[in-house]
Protein backbone atom coordinates (compact mmCIF):
# COMPACT_ATOMS: atom_id res chain seq x y z
CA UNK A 1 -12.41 -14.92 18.32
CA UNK A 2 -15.33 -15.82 19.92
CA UNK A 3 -15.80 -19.04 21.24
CA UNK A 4 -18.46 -21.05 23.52
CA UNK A 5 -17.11 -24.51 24.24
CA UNK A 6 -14.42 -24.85 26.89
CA UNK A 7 -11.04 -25.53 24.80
CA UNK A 8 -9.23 -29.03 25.62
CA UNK A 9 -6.64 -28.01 27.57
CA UNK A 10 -4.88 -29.94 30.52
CA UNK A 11 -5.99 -27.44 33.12
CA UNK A 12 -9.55 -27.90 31.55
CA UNK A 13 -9.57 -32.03 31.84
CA UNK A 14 -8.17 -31.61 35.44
CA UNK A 15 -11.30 -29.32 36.76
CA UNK A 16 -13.38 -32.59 35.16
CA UNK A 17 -14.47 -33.55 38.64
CA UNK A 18 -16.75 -36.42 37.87
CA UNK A 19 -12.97 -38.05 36.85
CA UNK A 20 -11.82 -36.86 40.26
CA UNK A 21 -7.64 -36.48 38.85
CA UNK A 22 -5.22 -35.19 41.61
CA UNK A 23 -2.11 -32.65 40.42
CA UNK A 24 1.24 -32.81 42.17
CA UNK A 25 1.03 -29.32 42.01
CA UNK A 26 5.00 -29.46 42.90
CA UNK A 27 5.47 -30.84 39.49
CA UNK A 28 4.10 -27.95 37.57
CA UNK A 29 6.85 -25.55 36.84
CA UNK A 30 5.01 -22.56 35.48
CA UNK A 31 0.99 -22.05 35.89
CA UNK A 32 0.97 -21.54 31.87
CA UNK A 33 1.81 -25.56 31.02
CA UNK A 34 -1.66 -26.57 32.42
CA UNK A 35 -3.08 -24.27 29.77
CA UNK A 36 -1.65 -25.85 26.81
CA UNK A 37 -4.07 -27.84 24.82
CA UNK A 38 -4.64 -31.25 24.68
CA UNK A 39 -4.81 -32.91 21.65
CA UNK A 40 -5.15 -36.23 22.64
CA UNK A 41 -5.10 -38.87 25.68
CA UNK A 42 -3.59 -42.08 24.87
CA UNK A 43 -2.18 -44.82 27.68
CA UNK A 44 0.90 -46.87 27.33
CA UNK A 45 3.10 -48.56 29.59
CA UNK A 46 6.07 -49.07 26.68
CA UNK A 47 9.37 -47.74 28.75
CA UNK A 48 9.45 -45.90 25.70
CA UNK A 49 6.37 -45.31 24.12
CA UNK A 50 8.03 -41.97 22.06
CA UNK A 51 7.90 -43.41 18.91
CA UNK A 52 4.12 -43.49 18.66
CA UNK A 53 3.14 -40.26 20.34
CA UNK A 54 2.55 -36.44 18.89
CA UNK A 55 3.15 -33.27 21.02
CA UNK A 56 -0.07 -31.63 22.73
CA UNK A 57 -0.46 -35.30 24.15
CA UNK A 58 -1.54 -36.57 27.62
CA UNK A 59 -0.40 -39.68 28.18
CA UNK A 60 -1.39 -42.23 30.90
CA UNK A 61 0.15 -45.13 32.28
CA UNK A 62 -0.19 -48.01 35.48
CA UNK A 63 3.62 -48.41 35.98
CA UNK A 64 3.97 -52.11 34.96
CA UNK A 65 7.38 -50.94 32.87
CA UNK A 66 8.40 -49.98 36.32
CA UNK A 67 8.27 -52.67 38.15
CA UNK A 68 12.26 -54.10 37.71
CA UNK A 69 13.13 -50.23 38.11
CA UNK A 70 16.05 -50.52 40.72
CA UNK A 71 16.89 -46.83 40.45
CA UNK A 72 15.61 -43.49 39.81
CA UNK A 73 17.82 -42.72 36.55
CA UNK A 74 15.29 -45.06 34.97
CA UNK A 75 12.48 -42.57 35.75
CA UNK A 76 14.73 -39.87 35.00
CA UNK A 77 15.59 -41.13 31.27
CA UNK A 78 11.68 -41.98 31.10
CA UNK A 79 10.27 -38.44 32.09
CA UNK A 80 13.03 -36.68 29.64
CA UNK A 81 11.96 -38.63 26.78
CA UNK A 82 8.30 -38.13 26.99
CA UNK A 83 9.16 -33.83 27.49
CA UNK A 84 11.33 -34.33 25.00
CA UNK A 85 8.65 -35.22 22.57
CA UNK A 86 6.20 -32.59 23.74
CA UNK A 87 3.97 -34.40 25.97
CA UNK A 88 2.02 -32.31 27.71
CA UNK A 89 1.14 -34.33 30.85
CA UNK A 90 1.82 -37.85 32.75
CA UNK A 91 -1.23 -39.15 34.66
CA UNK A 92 -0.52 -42.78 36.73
CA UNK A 93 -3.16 -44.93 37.48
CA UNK A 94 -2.72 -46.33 41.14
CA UNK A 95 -4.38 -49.57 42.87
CA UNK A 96 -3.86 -51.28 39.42
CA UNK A 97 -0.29 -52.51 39.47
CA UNK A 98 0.54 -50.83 42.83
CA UNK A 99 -0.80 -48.16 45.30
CA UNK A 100 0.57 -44.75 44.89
CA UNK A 101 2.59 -43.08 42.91
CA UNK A 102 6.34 -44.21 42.51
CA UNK A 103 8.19 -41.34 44.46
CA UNK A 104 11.12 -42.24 41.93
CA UNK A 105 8.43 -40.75 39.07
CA UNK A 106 7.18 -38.02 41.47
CA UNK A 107 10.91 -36.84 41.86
CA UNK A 108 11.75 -37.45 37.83
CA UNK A 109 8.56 -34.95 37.34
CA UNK A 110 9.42 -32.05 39.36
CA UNK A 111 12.82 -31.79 38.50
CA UNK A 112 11.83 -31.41 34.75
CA UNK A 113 8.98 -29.80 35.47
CA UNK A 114 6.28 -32.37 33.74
CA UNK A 115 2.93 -32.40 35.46
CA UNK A 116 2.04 -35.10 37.07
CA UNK A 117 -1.40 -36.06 38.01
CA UNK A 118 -2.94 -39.63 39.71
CA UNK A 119 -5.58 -41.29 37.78
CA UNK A 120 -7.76 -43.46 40.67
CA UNK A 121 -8.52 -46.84 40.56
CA UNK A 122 -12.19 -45.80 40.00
CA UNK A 123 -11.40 -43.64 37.43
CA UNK A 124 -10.79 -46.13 33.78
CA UNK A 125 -8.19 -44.24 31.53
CA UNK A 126 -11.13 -44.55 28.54
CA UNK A 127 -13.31 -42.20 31.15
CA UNK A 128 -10.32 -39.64 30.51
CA UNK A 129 -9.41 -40.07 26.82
CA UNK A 130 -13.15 -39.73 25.93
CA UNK A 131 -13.66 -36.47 28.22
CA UNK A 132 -11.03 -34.87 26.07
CA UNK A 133 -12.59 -36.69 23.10
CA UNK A 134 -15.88 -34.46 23.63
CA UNK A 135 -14.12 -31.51 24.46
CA UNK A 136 -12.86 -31.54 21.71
CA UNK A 137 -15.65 -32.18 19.83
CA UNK A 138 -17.72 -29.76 21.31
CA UNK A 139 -14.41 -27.24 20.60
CA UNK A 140 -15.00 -28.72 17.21
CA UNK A 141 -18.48 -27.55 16.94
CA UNK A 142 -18.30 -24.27 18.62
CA UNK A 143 -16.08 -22.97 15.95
CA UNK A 144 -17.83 -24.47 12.81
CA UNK A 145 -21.37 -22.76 14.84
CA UNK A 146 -19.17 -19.63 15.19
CA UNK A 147 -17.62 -19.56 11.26
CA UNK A 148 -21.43 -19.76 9.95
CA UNK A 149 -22.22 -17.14 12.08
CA UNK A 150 -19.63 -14.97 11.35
CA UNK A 151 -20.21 -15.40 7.61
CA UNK A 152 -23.72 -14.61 7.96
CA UNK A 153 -22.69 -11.26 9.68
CA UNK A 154 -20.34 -10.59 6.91
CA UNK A 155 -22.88 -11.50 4.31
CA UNK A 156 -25.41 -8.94 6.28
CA UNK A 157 -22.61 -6.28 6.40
CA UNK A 158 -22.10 -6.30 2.70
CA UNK A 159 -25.69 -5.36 2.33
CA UNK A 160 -25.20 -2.18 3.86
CA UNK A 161 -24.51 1.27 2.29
CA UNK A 162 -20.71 1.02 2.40
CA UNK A 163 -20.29 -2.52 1.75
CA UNK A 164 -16.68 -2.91 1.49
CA UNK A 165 -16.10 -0.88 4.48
CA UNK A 166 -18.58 -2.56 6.66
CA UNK A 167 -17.53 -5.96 5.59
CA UNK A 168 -13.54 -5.14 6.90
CA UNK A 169 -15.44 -3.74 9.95
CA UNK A 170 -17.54 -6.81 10.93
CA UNK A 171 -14.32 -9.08 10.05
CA UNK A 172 -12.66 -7.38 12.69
CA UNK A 173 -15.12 -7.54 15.36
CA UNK A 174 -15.38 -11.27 14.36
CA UNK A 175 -12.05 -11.80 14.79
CA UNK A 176 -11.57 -9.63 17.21
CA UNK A 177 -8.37 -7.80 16.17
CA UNK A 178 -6.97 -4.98 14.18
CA UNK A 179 -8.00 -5.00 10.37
CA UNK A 180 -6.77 -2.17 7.90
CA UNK A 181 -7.44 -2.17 4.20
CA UNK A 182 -5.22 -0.32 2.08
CA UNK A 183 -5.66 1.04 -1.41
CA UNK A 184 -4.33 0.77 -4.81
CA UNK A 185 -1.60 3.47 -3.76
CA UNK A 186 -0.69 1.34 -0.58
CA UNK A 187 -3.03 4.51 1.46
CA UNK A 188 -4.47 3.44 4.58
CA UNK A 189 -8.32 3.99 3.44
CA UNK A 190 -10.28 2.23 6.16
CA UNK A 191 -9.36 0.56 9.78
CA UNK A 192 -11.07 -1.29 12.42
CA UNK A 193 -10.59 -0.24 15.46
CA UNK A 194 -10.45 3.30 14.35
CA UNK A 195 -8.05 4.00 17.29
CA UNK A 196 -5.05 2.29 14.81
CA UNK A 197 -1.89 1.17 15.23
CA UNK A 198 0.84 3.34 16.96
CA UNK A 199 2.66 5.38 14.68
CA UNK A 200 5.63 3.83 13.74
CA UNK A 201 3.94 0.70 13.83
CA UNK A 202 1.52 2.17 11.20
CA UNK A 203 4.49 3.43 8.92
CA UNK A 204 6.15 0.81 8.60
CA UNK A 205 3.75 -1.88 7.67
CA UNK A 206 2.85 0.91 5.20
CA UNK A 207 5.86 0.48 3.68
CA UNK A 208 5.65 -3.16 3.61
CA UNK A 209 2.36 -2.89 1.78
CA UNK A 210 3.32 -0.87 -0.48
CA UNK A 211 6.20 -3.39 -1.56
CA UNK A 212 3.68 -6.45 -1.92
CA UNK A 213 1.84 -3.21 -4.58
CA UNK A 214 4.90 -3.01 -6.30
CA UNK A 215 5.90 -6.44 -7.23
CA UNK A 216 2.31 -6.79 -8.41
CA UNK A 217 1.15 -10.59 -7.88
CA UNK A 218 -1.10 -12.01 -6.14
CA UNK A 219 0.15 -13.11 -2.76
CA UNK A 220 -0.75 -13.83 1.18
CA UNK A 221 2.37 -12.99 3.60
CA UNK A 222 2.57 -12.55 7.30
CA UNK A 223 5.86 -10.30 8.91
CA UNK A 224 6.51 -8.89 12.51
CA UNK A 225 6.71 -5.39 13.45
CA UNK A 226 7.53 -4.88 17.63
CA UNK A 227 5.51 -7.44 18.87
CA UNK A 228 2.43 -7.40 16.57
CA UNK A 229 2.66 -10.22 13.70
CA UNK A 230 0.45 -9.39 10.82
CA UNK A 231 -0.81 -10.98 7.89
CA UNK A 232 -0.95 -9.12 4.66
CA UNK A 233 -3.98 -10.37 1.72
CA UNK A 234 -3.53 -8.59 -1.75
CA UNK A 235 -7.10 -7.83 -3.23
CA UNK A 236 -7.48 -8.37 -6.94
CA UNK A 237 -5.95 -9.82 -10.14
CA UNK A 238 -1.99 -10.26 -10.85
CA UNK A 239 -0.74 -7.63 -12.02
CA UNK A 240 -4.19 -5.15 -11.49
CA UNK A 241 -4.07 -5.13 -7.51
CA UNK A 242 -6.61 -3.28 -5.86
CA UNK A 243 -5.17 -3.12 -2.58
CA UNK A 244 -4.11 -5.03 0.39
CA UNK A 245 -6.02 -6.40 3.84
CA UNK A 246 -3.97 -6.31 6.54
CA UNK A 247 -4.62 -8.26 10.00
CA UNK A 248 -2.93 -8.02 13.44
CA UNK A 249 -2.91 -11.68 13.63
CA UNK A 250 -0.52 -14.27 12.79
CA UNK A 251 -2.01 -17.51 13.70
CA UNK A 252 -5.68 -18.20 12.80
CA UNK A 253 -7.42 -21.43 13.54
CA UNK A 254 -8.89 -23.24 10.27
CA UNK A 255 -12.43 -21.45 10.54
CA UNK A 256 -10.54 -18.25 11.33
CA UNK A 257 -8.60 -18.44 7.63
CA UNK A 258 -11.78 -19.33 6.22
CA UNK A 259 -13.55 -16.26 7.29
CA UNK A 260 -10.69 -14.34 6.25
CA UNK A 261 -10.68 -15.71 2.43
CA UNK A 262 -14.30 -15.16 2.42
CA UNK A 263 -13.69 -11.38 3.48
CA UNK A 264 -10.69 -11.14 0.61
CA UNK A 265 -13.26 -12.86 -2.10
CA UNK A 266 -16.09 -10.58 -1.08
CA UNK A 267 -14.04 -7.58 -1.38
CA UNK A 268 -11.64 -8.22 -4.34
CA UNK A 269 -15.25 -8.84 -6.15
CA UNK A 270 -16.55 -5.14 -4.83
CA UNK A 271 -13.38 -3.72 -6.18
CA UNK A 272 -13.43 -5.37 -9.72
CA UNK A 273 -17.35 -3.83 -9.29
CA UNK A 274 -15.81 -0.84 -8.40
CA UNK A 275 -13.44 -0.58 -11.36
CA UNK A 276 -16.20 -1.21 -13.80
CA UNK A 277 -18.26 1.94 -12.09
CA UNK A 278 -14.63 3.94 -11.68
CA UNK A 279 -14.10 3.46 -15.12
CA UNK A 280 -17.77 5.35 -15.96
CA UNK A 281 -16.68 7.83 -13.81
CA UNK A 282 -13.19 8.22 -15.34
CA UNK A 283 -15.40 8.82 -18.70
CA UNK A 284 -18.19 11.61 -17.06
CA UNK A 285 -15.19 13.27 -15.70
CA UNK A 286 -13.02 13.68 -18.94
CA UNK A 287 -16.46 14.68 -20.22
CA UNK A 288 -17.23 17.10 -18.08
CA UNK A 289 -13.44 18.64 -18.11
CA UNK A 290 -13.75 18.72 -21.95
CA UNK A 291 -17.18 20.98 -21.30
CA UNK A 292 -15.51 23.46 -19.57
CA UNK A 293 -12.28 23.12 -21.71
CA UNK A 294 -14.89 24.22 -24.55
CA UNK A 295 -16.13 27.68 -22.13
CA UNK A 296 -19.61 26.00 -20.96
CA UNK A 297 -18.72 24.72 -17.57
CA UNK A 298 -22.59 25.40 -16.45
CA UNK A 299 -23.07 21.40 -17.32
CA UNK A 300 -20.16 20.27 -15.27
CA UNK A 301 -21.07 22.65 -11.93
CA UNK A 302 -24.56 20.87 -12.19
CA UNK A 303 -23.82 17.46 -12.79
CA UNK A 304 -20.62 18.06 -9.57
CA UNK A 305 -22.84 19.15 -7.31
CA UNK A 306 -25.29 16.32 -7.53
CA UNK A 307 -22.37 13.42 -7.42
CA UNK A 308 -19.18 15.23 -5.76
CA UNK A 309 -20.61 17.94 -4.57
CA UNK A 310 -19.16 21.63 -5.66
CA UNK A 311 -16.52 22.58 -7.69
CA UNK A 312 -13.75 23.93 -5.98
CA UNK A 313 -13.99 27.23 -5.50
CA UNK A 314 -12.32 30.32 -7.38
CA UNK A 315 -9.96 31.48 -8.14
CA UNK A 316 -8.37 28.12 -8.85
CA UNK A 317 -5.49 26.41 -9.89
CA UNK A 318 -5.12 23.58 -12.46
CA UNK A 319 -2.16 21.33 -12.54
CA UNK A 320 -1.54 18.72 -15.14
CA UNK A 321 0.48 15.91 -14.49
CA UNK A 322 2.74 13.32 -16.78
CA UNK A 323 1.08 11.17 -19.31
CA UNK A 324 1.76 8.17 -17.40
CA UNK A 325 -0.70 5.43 -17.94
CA UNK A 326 0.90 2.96 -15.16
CA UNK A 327 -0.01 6.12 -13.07
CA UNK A 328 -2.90 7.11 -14.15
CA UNK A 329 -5.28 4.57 -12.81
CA UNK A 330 -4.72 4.39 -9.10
CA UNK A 331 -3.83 8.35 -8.76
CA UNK A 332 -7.35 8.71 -10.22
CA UNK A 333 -8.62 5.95 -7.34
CA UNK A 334 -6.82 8.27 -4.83
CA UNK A 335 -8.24 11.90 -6.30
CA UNK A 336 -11.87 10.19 -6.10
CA UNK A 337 -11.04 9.38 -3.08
CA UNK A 338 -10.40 12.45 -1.53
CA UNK A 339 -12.91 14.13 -3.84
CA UNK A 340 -15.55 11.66 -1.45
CA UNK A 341 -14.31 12.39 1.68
CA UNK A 342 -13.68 16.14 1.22
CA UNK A 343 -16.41 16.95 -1.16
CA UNK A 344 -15.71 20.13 -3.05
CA UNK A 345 -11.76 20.32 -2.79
CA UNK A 346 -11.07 18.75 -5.68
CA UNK A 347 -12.10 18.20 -9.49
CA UNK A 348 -10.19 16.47 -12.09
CA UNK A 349 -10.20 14.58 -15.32
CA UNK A 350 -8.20 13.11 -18.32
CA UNK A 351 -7.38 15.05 -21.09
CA UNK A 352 -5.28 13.96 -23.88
CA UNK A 353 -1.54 14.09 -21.99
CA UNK A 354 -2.02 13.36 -18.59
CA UNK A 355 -4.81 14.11 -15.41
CA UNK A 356 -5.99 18.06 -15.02
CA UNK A 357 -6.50 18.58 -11.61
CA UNK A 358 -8.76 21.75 -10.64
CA UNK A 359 -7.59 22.94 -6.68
CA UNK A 360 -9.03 25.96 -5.00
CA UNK A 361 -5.79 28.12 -5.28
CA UNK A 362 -6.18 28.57 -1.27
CA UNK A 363 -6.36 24.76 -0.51
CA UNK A 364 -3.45 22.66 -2.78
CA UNK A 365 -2.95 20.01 -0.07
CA UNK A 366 -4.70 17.13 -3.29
CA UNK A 367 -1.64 18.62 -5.07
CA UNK A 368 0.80 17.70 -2.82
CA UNK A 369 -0.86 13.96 -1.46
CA UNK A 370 -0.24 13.37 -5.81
CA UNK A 371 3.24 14.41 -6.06
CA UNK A 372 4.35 12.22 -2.97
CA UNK A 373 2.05 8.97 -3.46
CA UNK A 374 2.82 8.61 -7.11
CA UNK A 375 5.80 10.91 -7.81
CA UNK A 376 4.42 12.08 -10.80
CA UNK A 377 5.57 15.70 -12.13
CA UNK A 378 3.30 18.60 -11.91
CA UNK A 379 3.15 21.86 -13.98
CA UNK A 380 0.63 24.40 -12.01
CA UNK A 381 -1.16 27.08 -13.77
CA UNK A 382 -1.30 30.55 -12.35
CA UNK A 383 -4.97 31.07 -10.65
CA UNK A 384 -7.51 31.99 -12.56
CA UNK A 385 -11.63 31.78 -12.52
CA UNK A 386 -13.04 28.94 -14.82
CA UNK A 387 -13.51 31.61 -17.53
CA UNK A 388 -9.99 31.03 -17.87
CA UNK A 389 -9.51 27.04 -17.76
CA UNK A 390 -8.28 26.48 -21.01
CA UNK A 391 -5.17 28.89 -20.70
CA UNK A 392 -4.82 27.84 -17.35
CA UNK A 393 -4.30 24.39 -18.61
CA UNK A 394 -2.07 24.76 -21.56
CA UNK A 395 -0.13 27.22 -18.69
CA UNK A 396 0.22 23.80 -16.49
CA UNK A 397 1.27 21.95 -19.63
CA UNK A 398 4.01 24.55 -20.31
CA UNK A 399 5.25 24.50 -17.04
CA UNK A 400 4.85 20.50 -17.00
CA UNK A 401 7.22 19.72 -19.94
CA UNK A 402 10.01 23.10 -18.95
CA UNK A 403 10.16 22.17 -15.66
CA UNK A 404 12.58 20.00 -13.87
CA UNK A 405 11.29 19.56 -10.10
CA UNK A 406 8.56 17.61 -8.62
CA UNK A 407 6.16 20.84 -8.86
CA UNK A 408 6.88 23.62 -11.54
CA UNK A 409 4.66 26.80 -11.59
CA UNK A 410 3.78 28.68 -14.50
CA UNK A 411 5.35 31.64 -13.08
CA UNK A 412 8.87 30.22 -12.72
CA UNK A 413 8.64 29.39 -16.33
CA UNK A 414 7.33 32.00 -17.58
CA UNK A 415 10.07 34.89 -16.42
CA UNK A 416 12.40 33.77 -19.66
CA UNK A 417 9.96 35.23 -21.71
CA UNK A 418 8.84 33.98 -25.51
CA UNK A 419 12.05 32.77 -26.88
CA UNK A 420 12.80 30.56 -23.67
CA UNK A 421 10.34 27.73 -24.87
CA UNK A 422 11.74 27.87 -28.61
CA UNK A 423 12.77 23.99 -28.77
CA UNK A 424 14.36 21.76 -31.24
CA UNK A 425 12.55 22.89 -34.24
CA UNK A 426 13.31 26.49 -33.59
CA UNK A 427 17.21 26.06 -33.71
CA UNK A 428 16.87 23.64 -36.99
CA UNK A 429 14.83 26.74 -38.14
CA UNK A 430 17.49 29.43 -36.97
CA UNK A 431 20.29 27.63 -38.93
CA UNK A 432 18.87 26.95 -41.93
CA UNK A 433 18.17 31.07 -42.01
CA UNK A 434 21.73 32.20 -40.84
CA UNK A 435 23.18 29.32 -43.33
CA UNK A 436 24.43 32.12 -45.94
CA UNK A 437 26.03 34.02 -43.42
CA UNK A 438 27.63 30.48 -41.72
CA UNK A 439 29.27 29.58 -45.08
CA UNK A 440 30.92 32.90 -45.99
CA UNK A 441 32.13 32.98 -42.76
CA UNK A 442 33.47 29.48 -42.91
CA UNK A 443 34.97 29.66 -46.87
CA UNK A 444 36.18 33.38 -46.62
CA UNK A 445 37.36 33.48 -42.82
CA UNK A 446 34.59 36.64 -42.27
CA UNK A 447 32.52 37.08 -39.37
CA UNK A 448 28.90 38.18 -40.79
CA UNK A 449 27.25 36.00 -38.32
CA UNK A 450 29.31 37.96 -35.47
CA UNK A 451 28.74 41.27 -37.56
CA UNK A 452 24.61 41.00 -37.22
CA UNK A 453 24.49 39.38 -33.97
CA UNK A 454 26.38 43.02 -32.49
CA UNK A 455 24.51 45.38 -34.79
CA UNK A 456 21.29 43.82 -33.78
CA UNK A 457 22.12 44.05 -29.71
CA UNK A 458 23.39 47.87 -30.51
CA UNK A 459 19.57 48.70 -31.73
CA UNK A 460 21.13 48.66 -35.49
CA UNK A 461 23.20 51.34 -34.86
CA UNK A 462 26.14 51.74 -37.12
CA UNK A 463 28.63 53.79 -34.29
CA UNK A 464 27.57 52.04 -31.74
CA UNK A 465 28.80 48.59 -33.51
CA UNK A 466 31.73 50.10 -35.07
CA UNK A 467 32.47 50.80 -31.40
CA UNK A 468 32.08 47.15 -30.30
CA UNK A 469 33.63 45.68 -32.92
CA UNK A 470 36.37 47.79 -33.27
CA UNK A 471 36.61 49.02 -36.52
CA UNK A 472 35.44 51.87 -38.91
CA UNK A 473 31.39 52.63 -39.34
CA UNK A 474 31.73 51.91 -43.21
CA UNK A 475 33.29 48.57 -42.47
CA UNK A 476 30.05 47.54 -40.89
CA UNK A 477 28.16 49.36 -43.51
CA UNK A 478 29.92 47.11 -46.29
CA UNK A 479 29.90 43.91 -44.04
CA UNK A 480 25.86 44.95 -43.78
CA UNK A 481 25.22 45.09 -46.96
CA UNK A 482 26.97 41.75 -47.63
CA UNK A 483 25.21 39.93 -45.57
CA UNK A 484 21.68 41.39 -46.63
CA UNK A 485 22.94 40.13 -50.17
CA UNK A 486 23.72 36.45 -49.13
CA UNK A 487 20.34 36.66 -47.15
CA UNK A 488 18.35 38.02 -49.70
CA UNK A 489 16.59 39.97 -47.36
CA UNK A 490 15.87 43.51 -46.75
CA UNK A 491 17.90 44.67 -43.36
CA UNK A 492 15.83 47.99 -43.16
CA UNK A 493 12.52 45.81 -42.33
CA UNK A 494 11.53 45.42 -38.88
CA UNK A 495 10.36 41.65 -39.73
CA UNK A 496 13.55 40.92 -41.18
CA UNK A 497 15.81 42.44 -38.31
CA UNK A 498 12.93 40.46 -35.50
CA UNK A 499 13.39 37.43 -37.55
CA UNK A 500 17.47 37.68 -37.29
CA UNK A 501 17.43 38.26 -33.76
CA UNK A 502 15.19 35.69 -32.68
CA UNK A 503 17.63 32.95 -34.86
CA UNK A 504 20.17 34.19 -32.76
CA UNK A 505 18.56 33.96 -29.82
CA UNK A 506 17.59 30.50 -30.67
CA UNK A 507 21.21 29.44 -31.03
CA UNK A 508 22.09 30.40 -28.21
C-alpha cells in the first residue's frame, strides 16, 4: 500500500538529526528492532514504570531511580522488565542528573539486546515525544489522503466497461497484492496479477472457497496456505452467495479494511444487478430453446448471434441435466460464463425438467466443466443437426433418467431395445393381463404361464415346445387352448401373441 509520510518507527526518530540522539549500536541485537514502530514516547524515571506503559513504546528516562543503585542486577531486573513489556527502546538523558550513560545500563542493554540511545542535555525529552507525535500524524494523514484516493480510483474503475472486473483490478493495485474473485461455483473467474498464485497454492484455497459456498452465510475469514495468509470476503446475501474475494493479505491497516469493504459493497451490489439481468437472460434463453424445440430455430440463430454470438455448430449434441433447482442457478452463472468467454461453444436453456445444453458434438469440454463443478447427472443425445432438437432432447432425457453414471449417452441406453424402458406401470399392466393364467396355475398346480412363455420363444410352434417342455404336441395344444379360454383372447392374432410376449418380457 502506498504510502507518502515516513512511518514512526525507532530507526525513523533516530535519523531526526535536529534531535541529534546517539545509538549504542552494540545494544541493538538484530538491524530489524530499529524498524519496529513507535507508538508512543513517554519519560519516566519510576524503577518500574511497567504498569503504565503499552508495547511499541519508547521510553525515556534521566537516571534519578538510579542513583542508590549499588549493583548492576538492579539494571539488569530494570532492562528485563521494560523488554518484557514490549518496549521498543530506552533513551537516557545525560548532564541532567549525571554525565553519561551508567555503564551498569549500557551493559543491562546489550546483553538483552534493548537499544539504547543518549538523549543530550540540549535535546528536552518533549522535543522527542512530539517528533514522533507528528510522525505520526503526518502517518495519520498520509493514509486517510491515500484511502480517498484509492476510493476515488475504485469509484472511476466501476465506471468502466467491465465494472466488476476492473474494480477487483484497481483494489489490487491499491493494495498492492494478489486479489482473486471467485464465482457462485467457487471458479476462479478473475485475478489480479494475472500471473496467479502457484498451483497448489491456487487449489487449495479453491477448496477453501468453495467450503465458505457451501455453508452458505455471510462471513469474512482469513487462513494460511505455505507462507501466504489470505483473507476470504463472501459477496452477497445469506444463503444466495454470489461468490467470494479473496486477498493475499492478512493484516490490513484501518484504511486498508475500509477500502476492502468498499470493494465487497460495490461488487455484491453489481452481482445482485447482475442477477436481476441473469434472470432476463435465464427467460430469453428458455425462450429461445422453446423456438427451436417448436422446429423454427431461425429466431434463436438471430437473436445468438447478436448477444452470444453463434450457435454451436452442427452436428450437435444436447445433454439435459437433473431437475435440480439448488443447481440450477449457479450452473447457469457458469454456462453464461463460458458462453462469454468462448462465444459460440455453447447454448443452453431451461426446459421443464432440468437445463438443455446444445455442444458442438466435436467440442464437449462445457459438458464435462458441468458434470465436475456441480455433479449433476447428464443424459447426452446422439448428434444430430437442429432439425432434429426435439428428439435429440427427449433422447438426453431417456438416457438422463436410465442411466446410472455421471454421463449416460443415448447410445448405451438405447442397445436394450423398446421393452428395456417399460417401467413400473408396464409390469402393473403385464400382471393384471397374465392374471387368468397366474390363478389357474396357483389353484390347479398348472403351469399356463410357463406353457405361453415357451411357445411364444419357440415362434408358436407346437413341436418345437413339446420339445422344450417335454411332453406330447397335443398336451400343449390342450394347455393352449386353455389358456386362450381364461384369457379370452384369440392366440392365432399377431396382436394378441405381441401383447403376451411383451407382458412377459415386462416381468422379467
Amino acid at each position: 500500500m502506498a504510502v507518502t509520510a515516513e512511518t514512526p518507527t525507532f530507526r525513523a526518530l533516530l535519523a531526526r538529526g535536529d534531535l541529534r540522539l546517539r545509538l549504542d549500536d552494540d545494544t541493538v541485537a538484530e538491524p530489524s528492532v530499529l524498524d519496529r514502530p513507535v507508538r508512543w514516547v513517554h519519560s519516566t524515571d519510576l524503577i518500574d514504570p511497567t504498569p503504565f506503559l503499552s508495547d511499541g513504546v519508547v521510553l525515556l528516562t534521566t537516571g534519578t531511580q538510579f542513583r542508590d543503585a549499588a549493583t548492576t542486577d538492579v539494571y539488569t531486573a530494570y532492562v528485563a522488565r521494560l523488554h518484557g513489556r514490549g518496549v521498543v527502546g530506552l533513551g537516557f538523558g545525560t548532564e541532567v542528573v549525571r554525565d553519561g550513560i551508567p555503564p551498569g545500563l549500557v551493559t543491562a542493554c546489550r546483553d538483552i539486546g534493548m537499544p539504547l540511545f543518549e538523549v543530550p542535555y540540549r535535546t528536552p525529552f518533549i522535543a522527542v515525544a512530539r517528533a514522533n507525535a507528528e510522525a505520526i500524524a503526518a502517518e495519520s494523514y498520509s493514509r486517510r489522503s491515500w484511502a480517498l484516493a484509492a476510493q476515488r480510483a475504485i469509484a472511476l474503475s466501476a465506471l468502466r466497461a467491465d465494472g466488476l472486473g476492473a474494480t477487483v483490478a484497481e483494489l489490487a493495485k491499491q493494495i498492492g497484492t494478489w486479489v482473486g474473485m471467485f464465482d457462485a461455483a467457487g471458479e476462479l473467474s478473475r485475478q489480479y496479477p494475472s500471473s496467479g498464485l502457484a498451483p497448489e497454492v491456487a487449489d487449495a484455497l479453491r477448496h477453501e472457497v468453495i467450503g465458505v459456498l457451501g455453508r452458505g452465510a455471510r462471513a469474512g475469514s482469513s487462513l494460511r496456505i505455505g507462507d501466504t495468509t489470505f483473507s476470504l470476503q463472501t459477496l452477497g446475501r445469506g444463503g444466495h452467495l454470489r461468490g467470494v474475494i479473496a486477498l493475499a493479505a492478512g493484516d490490513l491497516d484501518h484504511e486498508g479494511r475500509g477500502l476492502v469493504t468498499s470493494v465487497i459493497a460495490m461488487a455484491g451490489l453489481a452481482l445482485e444487478q447482475q442477477q436481476g439481468l441473469s434472470r432476463a437472460r435465464g427467460s430469453l434463453r428458455a425462450g429461445l430453446m422453446e423456438s427451436m424445440l417448436a422446429g423454427d430455430p431461425a429466431l434463436a440463430r438471430r437473436i445468438s448471434r447478436e448477444m452470444w454470438g453463434p450457435l454451436p455448430a452442427a452436428p450437435i449434441v444436447v445433454a439435459l441435466t437433473e431437475p435440480d433447482a439448488v443447481r440450477i442457478e449457479p450452473l447457469a452463472e457458469r454456462l453464461e460464463l463460458r458462453a462469454e468467454e468462448r462465444r459460440g461453444s455453447v447454448f443452453f436453456g431451461r426446459i421443464d425438467d432440468g437445463v438443455a445444453i446444445i455442444t458442438s458434438a466435436s467440442d464437449r469440454t462445457a459438458l464435462d466443466e458441468v458434470v465436475d463443478l456441480f455433479g449433476t447427472r447428464l443424459g447426452v443425445s446422439e448428434p444430430t443437426t437442429y432439425d432434429g432438437l426435439a428428439p435429440a432432447v427427449a433422447q438426453a432425457r431417456l438416457a438422463r433418467d436410465r442411466g446410472t453414471a455421471a454421463v449416460t449417452e443415448f447410445a448405451s441406453v438405447a442397445g436394450g431395445g423398446v421393452l428395456s424402458s417399460l417401467g413400473a406401470d408396464a409390469r402393473a399392466l403385464a400382471r393384471a393381463e397374465l392374471a387368468p393364467l397366474t390363478r389357474h396355475d396357483d389353484e390347479h398346480g398348472t403351469q399356463l404361464v410357463e406353457m405361453v412363455r415357451v411357445w411364444l420363444d419357440n415362434d408358436c410352434s407346437h413341436e418345437a415346445s413339446a420339445r422344450a417342455l417335454g411332453v406330447h404336441r397335443h398336451t400343449v395344444r390342450t394347455r393352449l387352448s386353455l389358456a386362450e379360454k381364461l384369457l379370452a383372447r384369440d392366440l392365432t392374432s399377431f396382436a394378441t401373441r405381441a401383447e403376451l410376449w411383451a407382458a412377459l418380457r415386462a416381468l422379467d
